[in-house]
C-alpha atoms as a PDB file:
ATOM      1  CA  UNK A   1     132.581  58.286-106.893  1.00  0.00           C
ATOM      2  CA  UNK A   2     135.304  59.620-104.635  1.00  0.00           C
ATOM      3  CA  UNK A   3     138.112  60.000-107.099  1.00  0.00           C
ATOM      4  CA  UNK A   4     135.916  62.412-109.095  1.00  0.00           C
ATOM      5  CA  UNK A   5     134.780  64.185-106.139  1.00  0.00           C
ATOM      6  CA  UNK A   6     138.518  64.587-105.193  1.00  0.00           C
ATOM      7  CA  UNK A   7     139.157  65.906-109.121  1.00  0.00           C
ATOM      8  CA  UNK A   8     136.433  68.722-108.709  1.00  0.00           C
ATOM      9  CA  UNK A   9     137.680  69.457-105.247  1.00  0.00           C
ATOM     10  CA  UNK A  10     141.313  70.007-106.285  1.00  0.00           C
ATOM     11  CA  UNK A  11     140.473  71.384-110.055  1.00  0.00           C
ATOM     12  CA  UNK A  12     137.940  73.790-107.633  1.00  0.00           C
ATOM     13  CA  UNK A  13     141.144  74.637-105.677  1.00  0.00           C
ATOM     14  CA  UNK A  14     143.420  75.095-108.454  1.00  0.00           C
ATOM     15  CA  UNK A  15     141.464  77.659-110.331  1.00  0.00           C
ATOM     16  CA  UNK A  16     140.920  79.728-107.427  1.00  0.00           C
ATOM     17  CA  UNK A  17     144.615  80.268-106.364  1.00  0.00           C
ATOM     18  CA  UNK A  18     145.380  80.950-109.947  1.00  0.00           C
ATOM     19  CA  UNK A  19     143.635  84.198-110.001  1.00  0.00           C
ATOM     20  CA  UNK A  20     146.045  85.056-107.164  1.00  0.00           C
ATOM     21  CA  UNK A  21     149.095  84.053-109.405  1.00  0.00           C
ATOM     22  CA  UNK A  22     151.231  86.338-111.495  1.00  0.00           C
ATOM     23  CA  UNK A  23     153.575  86.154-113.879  1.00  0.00           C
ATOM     24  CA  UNK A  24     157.506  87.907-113.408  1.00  0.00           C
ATOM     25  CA  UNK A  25     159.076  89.029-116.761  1.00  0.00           C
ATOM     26  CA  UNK A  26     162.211  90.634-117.128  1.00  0.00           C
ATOM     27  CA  UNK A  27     161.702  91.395-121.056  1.00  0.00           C
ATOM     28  CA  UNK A  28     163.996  88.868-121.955  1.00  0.00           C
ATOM     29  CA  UNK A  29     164.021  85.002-122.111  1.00  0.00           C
ATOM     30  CA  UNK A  30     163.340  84.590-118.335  1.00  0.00           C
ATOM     31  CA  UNK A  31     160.134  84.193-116.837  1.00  0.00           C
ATOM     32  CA  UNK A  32     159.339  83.218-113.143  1.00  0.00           C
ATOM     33  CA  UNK A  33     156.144  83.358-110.495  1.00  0.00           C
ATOM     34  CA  UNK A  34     154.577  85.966-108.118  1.00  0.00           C
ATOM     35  CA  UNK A  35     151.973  85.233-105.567  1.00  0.00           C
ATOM     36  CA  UNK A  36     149.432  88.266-104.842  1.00  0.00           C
ATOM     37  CA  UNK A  37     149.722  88.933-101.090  1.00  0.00           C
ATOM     38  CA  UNK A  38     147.444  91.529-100.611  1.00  0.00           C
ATOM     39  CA  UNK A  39     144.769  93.141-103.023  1.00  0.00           C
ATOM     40  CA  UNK A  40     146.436  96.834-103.242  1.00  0.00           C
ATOM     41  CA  UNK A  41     149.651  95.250-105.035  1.00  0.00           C
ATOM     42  CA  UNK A  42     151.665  93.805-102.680  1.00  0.00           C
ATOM     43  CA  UNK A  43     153.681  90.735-104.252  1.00  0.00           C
ATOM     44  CA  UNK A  44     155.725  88.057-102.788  1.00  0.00           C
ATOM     45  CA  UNK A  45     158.199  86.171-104.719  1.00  0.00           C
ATOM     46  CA  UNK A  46     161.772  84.652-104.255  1.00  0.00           C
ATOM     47  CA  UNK A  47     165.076  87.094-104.633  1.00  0.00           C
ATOM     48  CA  UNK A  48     166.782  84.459-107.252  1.00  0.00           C
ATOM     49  CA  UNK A  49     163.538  85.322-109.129  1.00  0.00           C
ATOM     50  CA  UNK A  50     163.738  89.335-109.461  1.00  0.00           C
ATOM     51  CA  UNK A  51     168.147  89.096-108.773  1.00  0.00           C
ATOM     52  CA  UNK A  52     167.806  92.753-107.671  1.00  0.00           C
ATOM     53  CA  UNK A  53     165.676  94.062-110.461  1.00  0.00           C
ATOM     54  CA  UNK A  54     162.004  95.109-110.635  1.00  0.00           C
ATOM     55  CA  UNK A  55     160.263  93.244-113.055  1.00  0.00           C
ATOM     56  CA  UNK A  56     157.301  93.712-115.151  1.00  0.00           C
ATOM     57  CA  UNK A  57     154.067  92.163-113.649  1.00  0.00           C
ATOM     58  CA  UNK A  58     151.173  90.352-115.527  1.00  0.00           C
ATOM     59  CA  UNK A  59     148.125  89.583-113.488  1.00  0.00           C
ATOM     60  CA  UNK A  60     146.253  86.407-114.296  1.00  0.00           C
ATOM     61  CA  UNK A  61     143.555  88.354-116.579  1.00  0.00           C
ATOM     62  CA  UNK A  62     146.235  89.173-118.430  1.00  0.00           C
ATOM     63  CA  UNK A  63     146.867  93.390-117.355  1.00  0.00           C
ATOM     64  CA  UNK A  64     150.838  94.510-117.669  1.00  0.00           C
ATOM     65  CA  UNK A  65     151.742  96.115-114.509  1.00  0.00           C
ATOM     66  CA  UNK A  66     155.654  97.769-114.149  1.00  0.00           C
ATOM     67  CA  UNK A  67     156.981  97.104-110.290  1.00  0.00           C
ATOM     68  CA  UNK A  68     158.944  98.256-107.607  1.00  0.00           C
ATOM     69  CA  UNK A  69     161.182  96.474-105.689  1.00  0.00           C
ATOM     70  CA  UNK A  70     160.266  96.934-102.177  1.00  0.00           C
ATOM     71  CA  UNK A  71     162.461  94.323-100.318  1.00  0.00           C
ATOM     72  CA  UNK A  72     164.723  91.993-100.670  1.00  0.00           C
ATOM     73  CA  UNK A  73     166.331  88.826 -98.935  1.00  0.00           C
ATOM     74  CA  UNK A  74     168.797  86.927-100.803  1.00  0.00           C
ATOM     75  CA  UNK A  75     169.540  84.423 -97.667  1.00  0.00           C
ATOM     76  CA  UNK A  76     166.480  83.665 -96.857  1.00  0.00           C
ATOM     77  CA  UNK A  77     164.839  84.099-101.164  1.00  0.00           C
ATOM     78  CA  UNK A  78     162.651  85.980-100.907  1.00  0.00           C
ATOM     79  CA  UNK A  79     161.569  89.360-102.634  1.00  0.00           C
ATOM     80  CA  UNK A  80     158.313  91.558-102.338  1.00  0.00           C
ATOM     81  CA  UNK A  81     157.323  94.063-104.986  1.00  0.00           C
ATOM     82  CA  UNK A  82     154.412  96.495-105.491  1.00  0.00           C
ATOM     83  CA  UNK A  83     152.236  97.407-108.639  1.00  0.00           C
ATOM     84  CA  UNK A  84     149.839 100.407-109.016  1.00  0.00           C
ATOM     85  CA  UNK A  85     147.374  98.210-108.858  1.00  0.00           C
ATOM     86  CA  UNK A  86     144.082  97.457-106.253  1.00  0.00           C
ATOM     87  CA  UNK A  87     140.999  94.651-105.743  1.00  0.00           C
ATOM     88  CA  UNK A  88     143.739  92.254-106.927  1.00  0.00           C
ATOM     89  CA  UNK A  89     142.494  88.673-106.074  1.00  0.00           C
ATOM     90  CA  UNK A  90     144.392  87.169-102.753  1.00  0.00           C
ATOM     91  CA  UNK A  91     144.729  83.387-101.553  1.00  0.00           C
ATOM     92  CA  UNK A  92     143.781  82.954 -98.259  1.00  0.00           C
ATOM     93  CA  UNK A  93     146.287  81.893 -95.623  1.00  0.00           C
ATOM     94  CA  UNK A  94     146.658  78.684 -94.110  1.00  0.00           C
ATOM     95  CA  UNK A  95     149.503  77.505 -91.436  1.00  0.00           C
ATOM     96  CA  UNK A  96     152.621  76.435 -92.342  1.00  0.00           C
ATOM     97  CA  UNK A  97     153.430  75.235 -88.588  1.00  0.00           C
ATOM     98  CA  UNK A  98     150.169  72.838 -88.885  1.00  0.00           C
ATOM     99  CA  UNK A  99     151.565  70.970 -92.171  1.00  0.00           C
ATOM    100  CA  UNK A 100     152.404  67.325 -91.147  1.00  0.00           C
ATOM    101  CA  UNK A 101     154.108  64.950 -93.232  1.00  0.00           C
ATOM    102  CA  UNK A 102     151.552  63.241 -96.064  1.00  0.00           C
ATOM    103  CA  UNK A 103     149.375  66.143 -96.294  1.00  0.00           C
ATOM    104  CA  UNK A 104     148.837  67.116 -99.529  1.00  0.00           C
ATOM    105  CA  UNK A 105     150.112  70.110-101.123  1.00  0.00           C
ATOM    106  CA  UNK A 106     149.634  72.064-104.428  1.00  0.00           C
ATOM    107  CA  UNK A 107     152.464  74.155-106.027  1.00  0.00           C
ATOM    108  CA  UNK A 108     151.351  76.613-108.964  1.00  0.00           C
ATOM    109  CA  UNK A 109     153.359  78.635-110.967  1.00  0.00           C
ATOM    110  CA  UNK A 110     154.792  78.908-114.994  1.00  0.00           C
ATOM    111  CA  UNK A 111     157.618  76.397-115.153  1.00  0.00           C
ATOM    112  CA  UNK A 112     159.291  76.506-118.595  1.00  0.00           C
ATOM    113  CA  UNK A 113     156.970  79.558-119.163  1.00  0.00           C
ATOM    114  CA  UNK A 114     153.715  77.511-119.495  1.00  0.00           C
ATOM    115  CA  UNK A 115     151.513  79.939-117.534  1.00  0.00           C
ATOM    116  CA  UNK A 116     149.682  78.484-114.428  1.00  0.00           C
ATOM    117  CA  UNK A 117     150.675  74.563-114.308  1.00  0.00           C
ATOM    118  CA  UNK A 118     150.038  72.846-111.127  1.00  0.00           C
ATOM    119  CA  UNK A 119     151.702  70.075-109.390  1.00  0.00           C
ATOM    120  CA  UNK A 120     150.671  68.043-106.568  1.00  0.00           C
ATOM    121  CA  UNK A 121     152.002  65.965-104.130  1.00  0.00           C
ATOM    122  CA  UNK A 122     152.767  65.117-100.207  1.00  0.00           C
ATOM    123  CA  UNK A 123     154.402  66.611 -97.613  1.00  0.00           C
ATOM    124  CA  UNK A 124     158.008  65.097 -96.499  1.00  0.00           C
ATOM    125  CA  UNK A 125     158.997  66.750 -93.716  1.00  0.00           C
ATOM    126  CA  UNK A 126     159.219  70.822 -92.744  1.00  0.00           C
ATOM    127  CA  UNK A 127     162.439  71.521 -91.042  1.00  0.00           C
ATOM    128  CA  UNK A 128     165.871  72.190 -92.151  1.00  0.00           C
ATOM    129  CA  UNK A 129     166.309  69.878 -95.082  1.00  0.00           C
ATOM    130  CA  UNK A 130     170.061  67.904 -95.713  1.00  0.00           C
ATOM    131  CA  UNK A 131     170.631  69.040 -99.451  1.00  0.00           C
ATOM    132  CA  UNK A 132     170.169  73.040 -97.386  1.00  0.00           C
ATOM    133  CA  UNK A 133     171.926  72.788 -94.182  1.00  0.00           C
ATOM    134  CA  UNK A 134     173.173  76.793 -93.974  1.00  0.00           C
ATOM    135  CA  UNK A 135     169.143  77.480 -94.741  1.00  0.00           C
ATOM    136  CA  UNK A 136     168.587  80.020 -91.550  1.00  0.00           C
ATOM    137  CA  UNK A 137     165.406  78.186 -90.846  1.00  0.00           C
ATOM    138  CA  UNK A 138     162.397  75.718 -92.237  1.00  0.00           C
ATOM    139  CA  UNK A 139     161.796  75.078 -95.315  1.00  0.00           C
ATOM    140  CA  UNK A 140     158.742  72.856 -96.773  1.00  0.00           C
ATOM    141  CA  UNK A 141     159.743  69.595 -98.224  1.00  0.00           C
ATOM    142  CA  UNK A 142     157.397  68.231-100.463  1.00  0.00           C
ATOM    143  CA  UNK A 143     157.255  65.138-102.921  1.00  0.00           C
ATOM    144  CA  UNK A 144     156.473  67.368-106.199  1.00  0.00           C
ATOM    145  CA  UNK A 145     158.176  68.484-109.193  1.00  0.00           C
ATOM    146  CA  UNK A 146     158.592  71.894-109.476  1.00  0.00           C
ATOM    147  CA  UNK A 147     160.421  73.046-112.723  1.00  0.00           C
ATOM    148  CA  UNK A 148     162.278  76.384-113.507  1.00  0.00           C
ATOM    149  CA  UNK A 149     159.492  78.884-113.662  1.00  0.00           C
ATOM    150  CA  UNK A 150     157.566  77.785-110.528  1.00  0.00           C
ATOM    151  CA  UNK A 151     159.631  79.408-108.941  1.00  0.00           C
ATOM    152  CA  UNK A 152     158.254  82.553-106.128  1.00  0.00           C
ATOM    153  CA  UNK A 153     154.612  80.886-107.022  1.00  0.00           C
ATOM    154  CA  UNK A 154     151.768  80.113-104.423  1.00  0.00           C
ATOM    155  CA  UNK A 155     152.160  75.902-102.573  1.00  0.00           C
ATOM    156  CA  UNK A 156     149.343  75.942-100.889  1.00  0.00           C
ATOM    157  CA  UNK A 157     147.053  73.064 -98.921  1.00  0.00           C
ATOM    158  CA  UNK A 158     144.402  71.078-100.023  1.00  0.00           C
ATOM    159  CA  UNK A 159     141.543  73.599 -99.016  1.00  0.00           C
ATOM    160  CA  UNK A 160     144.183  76.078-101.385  1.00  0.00           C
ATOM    161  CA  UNK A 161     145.018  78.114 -98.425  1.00  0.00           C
ATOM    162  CA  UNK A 162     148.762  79.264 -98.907  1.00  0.00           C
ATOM    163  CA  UNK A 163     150.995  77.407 -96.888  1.00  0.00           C
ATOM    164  CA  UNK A 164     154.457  79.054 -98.477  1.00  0.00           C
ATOM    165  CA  UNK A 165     156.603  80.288-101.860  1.00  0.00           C
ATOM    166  CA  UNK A 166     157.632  77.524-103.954  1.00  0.00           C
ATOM    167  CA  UNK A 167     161.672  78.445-104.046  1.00  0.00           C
ATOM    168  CA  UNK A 168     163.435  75.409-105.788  1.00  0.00           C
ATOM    169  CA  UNK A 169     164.343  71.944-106.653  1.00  0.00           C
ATOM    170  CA  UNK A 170     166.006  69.514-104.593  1.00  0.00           C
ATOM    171  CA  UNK A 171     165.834  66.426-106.208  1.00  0.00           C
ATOM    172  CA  UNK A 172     163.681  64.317-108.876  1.00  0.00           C
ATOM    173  CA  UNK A 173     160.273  64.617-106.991  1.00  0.00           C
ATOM    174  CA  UNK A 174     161.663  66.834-104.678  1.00  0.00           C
ATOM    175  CA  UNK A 175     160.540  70.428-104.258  1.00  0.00           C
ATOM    176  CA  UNK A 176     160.945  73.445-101.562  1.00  0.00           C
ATOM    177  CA  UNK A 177     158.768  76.267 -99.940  1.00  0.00           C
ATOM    178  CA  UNK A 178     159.796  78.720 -97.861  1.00  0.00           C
ATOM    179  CA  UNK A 179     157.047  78.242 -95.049  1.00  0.00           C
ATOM    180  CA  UNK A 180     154.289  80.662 -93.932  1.00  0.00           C
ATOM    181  CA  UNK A 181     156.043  81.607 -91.030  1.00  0.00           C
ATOM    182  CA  UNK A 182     158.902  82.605 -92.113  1.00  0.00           C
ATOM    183  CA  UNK A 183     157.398  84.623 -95.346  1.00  0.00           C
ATOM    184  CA  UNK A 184     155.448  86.498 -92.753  1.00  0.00           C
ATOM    185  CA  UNK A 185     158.737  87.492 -90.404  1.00  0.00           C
ATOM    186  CA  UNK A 186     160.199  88.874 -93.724  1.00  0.00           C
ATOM    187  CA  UNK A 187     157.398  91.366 -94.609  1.00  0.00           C
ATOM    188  CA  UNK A 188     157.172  92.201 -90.409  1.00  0.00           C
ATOM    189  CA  UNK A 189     160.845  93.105 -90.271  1.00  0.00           C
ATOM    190  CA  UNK A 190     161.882  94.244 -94.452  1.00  0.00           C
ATOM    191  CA  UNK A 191     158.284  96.384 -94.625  1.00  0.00           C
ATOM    192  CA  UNK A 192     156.917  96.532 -90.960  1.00  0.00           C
ATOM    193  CA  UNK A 193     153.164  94.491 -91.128  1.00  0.00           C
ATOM    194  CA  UNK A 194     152.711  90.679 -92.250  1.00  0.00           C
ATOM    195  CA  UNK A 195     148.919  91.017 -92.343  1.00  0.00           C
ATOM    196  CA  UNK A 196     147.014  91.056 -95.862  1.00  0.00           C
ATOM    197  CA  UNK A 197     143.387  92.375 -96.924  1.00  0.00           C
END
């Protein structure tokens, strides 16, 4: 039947951009999302997340990694960090500037601290959204519930190609993503190269 093909397809999906989803502790209560950018330790995740500080990293099989804090953008929320760390699973790219509204998207992360929940839901529109109007650029609108903790986590497309950083909560079903596009500008001009291995 095509509802359980779709389940297999999307549970298929959701366990492979998991491995490439880490978890951001700063030792105390507080406990946000990374997404694995490339496999030598490069991680992306949003400046409200880290505020400044370099938190401790734990990969999905569960190894404790300390960080540095590499970059940092607090207008635009983003933050990338770097472990000593290499082979570290990635999630393949897809194209924010492609995503039209109803496509589906999924949004992964650890809201409330429950480690790897994913949420689903459509695209609304990727542009400068009302409830952001001083946003300097796109951001992905999307009819999903992200909580506190999904935060700097992988939204990616059906096929569970990354399509941007979850960054926050605009409503009921509302979430945000900071596109592709603009994720990759921030690593060409904070660290000089947007590609990933």
């Amino acid at each position: 039947m095509l509802p359980d093909t779709f389940n297999e397809q999307m549970t298929a999906v959701i366990q492979q951009v998991r491995r490439s989803l880490v978890q951001l502790t700063n030792g105390q209560m507080g406990s946000g999302a990374g997404t694995i950018w490339h496999a030598d330790g490069l991680i992306l995740t949003n400046a409200h997340v880290v505020q400044r500080h370099a938190p401790q990293v734990v990969l999905a099989d569960g190894r404790a990694f300390s960080s540095r804090l590499l970059a940092t953008d607090e207008t635009l929320d983003l933050a990338a960090l770097a472990i000593e760390a290499h082979d570290l699973p990635t999630v393949e790219l897809g194209s924010s500037r492609s995503l039209r509204a109803g496509d589906w998207v999924i949004a992964v992360g650890h809201p409330w601290g429950v480690v790897g929940v994913a949420s689903a839901g459509t695209v609304i529109d990727v542009g400068v959204p009302v409830e952001l109007p001083r946003y300097p650029g796109d951001l992905i609108q999307v009819g999903l519930q992200l909580r506190p903790g999904h935060s700097g986590g992988p939204m990616v497309d059906g096929n569970g190609r990354l399509v941007g950083i979850n960054t926050m909560i605009a409503g009921p079903q509302v979430g945000l993503a900071i596109p592709l596009h603009t994720v990759k500008q921030f690593l060409r001009d904070r660290l000089g190269h947007a590609n990933k291995n």
